[in-house]
N, C-alpha and C. Protein backbone atom coordinates (compact mmCIF):
# COMPACT_ATOMS: atom_id res chain seq x y z
N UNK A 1 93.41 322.71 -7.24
CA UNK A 1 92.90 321.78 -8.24
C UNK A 1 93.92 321.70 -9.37
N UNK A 2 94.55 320.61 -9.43
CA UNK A 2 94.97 320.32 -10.66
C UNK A 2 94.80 320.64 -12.20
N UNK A 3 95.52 320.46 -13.39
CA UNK A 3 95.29 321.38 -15.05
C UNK A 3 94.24 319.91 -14.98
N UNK A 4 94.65 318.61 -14.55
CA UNK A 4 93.50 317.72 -15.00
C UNK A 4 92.19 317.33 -14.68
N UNK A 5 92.02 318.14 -13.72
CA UNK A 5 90.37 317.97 -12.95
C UNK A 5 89.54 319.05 -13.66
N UNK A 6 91.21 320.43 -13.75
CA UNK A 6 90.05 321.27 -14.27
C UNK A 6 89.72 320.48 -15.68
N UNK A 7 90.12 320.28 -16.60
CA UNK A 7 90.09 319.97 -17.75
C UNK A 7 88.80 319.18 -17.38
N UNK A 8 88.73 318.11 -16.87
CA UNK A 8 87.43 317.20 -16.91
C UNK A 8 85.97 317.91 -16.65
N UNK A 9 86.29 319.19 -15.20
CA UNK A 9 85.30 319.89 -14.99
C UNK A 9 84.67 320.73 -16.40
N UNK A 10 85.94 321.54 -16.76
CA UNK A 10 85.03 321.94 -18.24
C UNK A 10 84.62 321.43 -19.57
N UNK A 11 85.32 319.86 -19.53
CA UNK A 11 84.76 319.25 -20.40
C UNK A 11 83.25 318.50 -20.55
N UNK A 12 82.98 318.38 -19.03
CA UNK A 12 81.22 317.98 -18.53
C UNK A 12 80.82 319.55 -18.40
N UNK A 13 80.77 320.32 -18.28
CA UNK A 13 80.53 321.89 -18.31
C UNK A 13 79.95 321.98 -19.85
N UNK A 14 81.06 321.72 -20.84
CA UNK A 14 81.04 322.00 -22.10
C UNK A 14 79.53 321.28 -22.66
N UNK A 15 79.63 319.56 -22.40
CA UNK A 15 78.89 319.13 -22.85
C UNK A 15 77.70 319.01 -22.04
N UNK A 16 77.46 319.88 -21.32
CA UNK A 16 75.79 319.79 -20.33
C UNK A 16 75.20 321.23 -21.10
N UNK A 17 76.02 322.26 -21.27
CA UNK A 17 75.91 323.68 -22.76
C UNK A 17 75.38 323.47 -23.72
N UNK A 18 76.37 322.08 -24.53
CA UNK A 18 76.19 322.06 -26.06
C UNK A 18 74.74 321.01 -26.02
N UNK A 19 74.53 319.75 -24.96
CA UNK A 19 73.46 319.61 -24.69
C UNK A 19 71.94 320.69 -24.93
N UNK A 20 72.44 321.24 -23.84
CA UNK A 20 70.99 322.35 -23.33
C UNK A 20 71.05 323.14 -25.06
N UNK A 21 71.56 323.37 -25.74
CA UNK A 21 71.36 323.91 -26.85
C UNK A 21 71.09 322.98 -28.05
N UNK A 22 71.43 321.85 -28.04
CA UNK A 22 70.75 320.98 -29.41
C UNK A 22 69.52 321.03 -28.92
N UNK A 23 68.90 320.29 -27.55
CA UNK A 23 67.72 320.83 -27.28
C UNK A 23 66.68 321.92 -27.69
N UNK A 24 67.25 323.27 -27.38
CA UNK A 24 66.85 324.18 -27.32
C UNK A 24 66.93 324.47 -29.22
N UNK A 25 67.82 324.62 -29.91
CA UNK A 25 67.75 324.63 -31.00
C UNK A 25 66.59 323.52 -31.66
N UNK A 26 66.74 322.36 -31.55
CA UNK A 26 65.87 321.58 -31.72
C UNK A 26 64.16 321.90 -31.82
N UNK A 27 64.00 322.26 -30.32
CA UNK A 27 62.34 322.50 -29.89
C UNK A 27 62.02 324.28 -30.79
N UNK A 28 63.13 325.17 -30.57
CA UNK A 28 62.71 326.20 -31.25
C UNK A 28 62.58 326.34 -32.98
N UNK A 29 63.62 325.85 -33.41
CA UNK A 29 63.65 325.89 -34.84
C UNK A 29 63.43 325.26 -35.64
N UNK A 30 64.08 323.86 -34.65
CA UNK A 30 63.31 322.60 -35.77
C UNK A 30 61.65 322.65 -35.63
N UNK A 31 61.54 322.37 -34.13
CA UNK A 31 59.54 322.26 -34.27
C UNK A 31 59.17 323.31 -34.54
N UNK A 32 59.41 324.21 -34.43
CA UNK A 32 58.88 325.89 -34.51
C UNK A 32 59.32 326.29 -36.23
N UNK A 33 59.97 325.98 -36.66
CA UNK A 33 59.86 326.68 -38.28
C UNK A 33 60.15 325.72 -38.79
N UNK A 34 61.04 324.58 -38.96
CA UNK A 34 61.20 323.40 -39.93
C UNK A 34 60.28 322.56 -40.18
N UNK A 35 59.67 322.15 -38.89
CA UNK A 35 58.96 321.11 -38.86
C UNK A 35 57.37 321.49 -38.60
N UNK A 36 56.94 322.39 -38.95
CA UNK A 36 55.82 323.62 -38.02
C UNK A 36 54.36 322.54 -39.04
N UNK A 37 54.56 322.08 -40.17
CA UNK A 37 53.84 321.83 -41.27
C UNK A 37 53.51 320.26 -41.04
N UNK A 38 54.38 319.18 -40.95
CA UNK A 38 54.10 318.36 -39.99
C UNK A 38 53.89 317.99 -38.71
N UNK A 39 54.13 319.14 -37.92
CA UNK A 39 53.40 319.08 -36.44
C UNK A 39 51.77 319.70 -36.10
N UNK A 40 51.78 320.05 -37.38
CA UNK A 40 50.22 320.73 -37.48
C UNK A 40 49.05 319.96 -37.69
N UNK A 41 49.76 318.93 -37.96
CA UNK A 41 48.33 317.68 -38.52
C UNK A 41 48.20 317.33 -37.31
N UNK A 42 49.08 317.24 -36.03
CA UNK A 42 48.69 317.51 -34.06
C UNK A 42 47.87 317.94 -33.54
N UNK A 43 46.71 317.91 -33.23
CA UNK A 43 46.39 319.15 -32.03
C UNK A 43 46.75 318.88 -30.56
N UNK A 44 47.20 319.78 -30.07
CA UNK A 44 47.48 319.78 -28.59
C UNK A 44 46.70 321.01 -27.69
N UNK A 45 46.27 321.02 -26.71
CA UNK A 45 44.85 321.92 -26.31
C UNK A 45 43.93 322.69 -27.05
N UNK A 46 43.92 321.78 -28.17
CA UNK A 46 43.23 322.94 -28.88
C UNK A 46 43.68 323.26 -30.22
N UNK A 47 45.14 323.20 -30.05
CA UNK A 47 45.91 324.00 -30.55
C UNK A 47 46.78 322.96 -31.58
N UNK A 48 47.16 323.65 -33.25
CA UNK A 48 48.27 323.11 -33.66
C UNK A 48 49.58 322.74 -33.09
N UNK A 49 50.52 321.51 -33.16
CA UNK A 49 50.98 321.50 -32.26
C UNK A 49 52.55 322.69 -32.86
N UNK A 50 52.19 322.35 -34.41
CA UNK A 50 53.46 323.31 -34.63
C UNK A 50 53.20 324.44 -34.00
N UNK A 51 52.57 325.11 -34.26
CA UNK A 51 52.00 326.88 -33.86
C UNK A 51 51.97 326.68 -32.76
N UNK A 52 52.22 325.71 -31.29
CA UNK A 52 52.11 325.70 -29.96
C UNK A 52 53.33 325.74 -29.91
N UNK A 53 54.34 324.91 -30.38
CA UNK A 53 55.55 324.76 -30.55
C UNK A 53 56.26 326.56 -30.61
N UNK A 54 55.95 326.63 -31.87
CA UNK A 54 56.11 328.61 -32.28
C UNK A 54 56.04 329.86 -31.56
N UNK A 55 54.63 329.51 -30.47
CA UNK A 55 54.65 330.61 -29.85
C UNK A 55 54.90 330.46 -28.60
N UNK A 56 54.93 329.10 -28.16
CA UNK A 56 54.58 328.87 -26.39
C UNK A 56 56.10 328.03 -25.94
N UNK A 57 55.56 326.56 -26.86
CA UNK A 57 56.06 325.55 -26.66
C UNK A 57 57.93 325.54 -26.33
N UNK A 58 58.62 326.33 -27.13
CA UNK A 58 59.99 326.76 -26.83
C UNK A 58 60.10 327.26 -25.80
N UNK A 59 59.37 328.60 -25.80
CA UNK A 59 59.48 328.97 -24.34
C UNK A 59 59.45 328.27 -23.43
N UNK A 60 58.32 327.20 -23.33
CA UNK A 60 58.36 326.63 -22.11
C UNK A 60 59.77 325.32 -21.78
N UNK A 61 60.60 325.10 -23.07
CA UNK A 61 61.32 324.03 -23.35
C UNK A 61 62.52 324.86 -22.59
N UNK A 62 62.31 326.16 -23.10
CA UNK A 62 63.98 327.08 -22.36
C UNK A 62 63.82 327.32 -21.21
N UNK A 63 62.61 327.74 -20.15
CA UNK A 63 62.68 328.04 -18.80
C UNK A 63 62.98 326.52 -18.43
N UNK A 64 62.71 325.74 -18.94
CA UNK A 64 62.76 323.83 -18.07
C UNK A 64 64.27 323.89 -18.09
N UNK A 65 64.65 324.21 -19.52
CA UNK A 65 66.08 323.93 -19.75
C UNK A 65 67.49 325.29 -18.92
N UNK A 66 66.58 325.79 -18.20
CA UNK A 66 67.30 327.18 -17.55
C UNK A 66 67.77 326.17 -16.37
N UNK A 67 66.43 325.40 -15.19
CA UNK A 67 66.36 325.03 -13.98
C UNK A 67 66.85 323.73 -14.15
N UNK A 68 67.00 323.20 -15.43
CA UNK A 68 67.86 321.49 -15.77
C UNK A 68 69.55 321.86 -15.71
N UNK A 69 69.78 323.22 -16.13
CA UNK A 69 71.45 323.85 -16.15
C UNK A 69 71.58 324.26 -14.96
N UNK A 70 70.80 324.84 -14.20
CA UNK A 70 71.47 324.96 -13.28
C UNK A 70 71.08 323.79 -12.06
N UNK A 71 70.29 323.39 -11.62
CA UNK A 71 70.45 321.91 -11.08
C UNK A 71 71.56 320.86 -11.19
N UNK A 72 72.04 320.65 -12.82
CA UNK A 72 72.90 320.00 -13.23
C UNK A 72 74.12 320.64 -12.79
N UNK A 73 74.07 321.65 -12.91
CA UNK A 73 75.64 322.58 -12.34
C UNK A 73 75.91 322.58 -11.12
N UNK A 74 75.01 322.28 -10.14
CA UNK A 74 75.06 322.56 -8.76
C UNK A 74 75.66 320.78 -8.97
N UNK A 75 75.22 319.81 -9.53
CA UNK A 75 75.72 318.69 -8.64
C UNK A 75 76.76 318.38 -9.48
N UNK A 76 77.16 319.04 -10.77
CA UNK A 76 78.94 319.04 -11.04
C UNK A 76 79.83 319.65 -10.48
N UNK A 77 79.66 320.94 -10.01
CA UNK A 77 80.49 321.69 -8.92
C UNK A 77 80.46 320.57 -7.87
N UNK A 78 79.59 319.93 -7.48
CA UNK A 78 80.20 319.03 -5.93
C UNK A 78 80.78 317.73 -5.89
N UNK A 79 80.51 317.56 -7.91
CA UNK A 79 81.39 316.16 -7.97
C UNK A 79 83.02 316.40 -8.20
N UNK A 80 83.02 318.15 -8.22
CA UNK A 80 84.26 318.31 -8.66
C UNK A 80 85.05 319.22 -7.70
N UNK A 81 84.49 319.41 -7.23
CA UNK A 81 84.68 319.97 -5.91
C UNK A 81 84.92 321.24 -6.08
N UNK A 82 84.22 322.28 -6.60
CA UNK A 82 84.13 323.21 -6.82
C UNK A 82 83.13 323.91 -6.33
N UNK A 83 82.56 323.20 -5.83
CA UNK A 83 80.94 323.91 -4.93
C UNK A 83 81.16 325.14 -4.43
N UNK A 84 80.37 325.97 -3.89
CA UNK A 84 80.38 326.70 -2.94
C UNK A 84 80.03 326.57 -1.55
N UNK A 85 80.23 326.52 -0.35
CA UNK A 85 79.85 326.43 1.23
C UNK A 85 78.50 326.95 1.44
């Protein structure tokens, strides 16, 4: 593989990362402590949606965002030909 394929491979690498983390920063800190006070006037099962956000809701945003990175990785390795057999 060429310095320029690799270069492209870790530059979609880079930004599928910095992706999965504005996300993840986003759902944890922004809804979970910034925004916890206007998501509360929400209810979602029951539940405030900030304080769902706080204790649950991230969590469940990072396991999605675990199986979205690596899904996504499996079909950049084969656009780049880096797969495995």
């Amino acid at each position: 593989m060429n310095k320029d394929k690799r270069l492209a491979y870790w530059r979609a690498n880079l930004r599928l990362v910095g992706l999965c983390l504005v996300i993840w920063f986003t759902v944890s800190f922004g809804f979970g402590i910034l925004l916890v006070e206007q998501l509360n006037t929400i209810r979602f099962g029951g539940f405030k949606l900030g304080f769902w956000f706080a204790q649950q809701g991230s969590i469940y945003v990072f396991v999605a965002l675990i199986f979205f990175y690596a899904w996504r990785m499996s079909r950049l390795d084969r656009e780049h030909d880096v797969h495995e057999d």
